[in-house]
Structures are given as structure tokens and as C-alpha cells.
C-alpha atoms as a PDB file:
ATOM      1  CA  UNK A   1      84.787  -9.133 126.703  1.00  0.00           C
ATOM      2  CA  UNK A   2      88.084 -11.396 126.543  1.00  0.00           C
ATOM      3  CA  UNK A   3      86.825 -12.982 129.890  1.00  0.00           C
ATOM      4  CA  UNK A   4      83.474 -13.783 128.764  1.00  0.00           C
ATOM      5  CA  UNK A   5      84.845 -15.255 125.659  1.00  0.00           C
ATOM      6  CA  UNK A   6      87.184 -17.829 127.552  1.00  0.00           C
ATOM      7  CA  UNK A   7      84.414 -19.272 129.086  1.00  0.00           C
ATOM      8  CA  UNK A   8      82.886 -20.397 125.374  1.00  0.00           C
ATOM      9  CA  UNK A   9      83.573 -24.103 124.740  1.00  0.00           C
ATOM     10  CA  UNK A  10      81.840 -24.170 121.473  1.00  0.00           C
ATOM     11  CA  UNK A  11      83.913 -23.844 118.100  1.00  0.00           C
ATOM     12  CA  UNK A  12      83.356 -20.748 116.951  1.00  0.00           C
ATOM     13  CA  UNK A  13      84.283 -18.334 114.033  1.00  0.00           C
ATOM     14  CA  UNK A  14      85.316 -15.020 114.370  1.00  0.00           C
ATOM     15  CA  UNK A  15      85.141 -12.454 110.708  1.00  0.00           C
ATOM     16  CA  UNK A  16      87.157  -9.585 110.981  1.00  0.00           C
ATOM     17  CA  UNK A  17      86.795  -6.663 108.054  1.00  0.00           C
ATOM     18  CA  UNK A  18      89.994  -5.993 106.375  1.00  0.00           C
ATOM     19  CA  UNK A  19      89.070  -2.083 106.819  1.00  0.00           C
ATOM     20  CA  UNK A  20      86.867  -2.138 110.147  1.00  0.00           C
ATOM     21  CA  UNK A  21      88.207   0.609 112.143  1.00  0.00           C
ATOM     22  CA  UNK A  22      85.833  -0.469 115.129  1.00  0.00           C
ATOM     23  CA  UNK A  23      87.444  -3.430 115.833  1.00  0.00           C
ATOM     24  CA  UNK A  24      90.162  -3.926 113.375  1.00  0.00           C
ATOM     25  CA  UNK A  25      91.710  -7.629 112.510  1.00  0.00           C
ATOM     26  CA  UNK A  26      95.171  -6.935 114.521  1.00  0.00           C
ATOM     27  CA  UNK A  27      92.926  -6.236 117.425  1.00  0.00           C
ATOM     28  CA  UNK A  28      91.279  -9.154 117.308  1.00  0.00           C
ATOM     29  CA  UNK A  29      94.226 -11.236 116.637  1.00  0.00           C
ATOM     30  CA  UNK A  30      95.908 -10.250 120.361  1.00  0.00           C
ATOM     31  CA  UNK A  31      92.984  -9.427 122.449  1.00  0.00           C
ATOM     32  CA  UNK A  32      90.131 -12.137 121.708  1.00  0.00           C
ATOM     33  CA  UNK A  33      91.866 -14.551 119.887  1.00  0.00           C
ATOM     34  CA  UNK A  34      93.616 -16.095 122.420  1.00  0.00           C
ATOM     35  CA  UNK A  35      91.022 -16.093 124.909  1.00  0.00           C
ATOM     36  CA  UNK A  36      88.606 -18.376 122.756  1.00  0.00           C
ATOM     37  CA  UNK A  37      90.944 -21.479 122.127  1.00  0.00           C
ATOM     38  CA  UNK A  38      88.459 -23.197 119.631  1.00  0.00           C
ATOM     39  CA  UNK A  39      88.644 -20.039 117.732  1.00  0.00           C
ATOM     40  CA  UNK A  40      88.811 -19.634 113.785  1.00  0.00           C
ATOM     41  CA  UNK A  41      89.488 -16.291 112.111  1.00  0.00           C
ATOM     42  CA  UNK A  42      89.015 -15.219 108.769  1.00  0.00           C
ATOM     43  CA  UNK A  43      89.822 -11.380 107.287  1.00  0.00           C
ATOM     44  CA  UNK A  44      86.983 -10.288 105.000  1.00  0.00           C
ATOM     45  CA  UNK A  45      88.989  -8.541 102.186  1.00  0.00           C
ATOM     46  CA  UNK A  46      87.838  -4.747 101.106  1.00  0.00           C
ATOM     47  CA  UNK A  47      85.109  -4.439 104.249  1.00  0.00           C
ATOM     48  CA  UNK A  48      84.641  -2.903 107.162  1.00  0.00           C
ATOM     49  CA  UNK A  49      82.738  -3.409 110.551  1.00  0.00           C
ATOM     50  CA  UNK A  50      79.285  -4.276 108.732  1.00  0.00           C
ATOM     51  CA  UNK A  51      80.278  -7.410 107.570  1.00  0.00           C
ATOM     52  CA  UNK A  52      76.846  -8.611 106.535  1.00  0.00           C
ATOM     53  CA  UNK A  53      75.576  -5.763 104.381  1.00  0.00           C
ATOM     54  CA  UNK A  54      79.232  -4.970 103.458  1.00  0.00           C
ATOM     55  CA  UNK A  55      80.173  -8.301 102.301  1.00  0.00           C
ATOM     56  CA  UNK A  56      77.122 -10.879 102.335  1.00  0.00           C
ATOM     57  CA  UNK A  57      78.151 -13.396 100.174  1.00  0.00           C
ATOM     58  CA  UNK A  58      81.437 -13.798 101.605  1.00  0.00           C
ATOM     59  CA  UNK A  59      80.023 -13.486 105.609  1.00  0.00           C
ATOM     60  CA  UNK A  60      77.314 -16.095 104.249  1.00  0.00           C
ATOM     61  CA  UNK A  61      80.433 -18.220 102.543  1.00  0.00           C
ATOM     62  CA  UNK A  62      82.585 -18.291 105.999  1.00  0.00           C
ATOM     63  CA  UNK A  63      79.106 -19.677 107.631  1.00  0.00           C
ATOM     64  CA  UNK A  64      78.693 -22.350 105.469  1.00  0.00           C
ATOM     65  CA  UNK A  65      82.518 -23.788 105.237  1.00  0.00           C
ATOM     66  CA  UNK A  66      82.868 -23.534 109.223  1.00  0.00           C
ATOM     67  CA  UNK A  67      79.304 -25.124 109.561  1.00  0.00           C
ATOM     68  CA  UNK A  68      80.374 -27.711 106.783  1.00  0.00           C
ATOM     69  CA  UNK A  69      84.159 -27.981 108.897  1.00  0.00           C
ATOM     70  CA  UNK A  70      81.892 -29.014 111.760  1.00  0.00           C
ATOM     71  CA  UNK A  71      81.120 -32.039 110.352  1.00  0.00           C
ATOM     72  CA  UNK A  72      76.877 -30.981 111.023  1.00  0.00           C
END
């Protein structure tokens, strides 16, 4: 996966569930992070790896502040 992220030259923003087991935030942080240099992460307090039934309004949140960071 981390190779086919380095190739993405798009801004892009990565959620991470404060409780996913799956792929937990630390894991993220060290393995894709750093691969995908336009990269923004964000935790999703009290959620785990189904961010968008978990935690809609937040997921839905993150969209629309990186969208609105993107100057679109």
C-alpha cells in the first residue's frame, strides 16, 4: 500500500478512528504517513474502523474543512 500511496500527488486527508483496531492511528502515523507527503491526518475521537456510520458528522466535518482548506 505505502508504495502506491507515494505515487499520489493530490492533497489528501487521511481519518484514523481513535479505537480502530484494523488499522489503528499509530499505524498510520509510521507506515502511510510518510509515504503521502501532501498528507493530513486527523484522529476521530471514541470510533473505530467504520468511520462513516461510526462517526458521520465528524467524517462529514473533516470533508468539508479539508475541501474548504483547499481553497475549492
Amino acid at each position: 500500500m505505502t508504495d502506491a500511496a507515494s505515487t499520489i500527488e493530490a492533497p489528501v486527508l487521511v481519518l484514523a478512528g481513535e479505537r480502530d483496531q484494523v488499522e489503528p492511528p499509530d499505524v498510520l502515523r509510521r507506515c502511510l504517513l510518510p509515504s503521502v507527503p501532501r498528507a493530513r491526518f486527523e484522529v476521530v475521537p471514541a470510533s473505530g474502523h467504520l468511520l462513516p456510520l461510526e462517526a458521520p458528522a465528524e467524517v462529514t466535518a473533516a470533508l468539508q474543512d479539508f475541501t474548504v482548506g483547499l481553497g475549492g
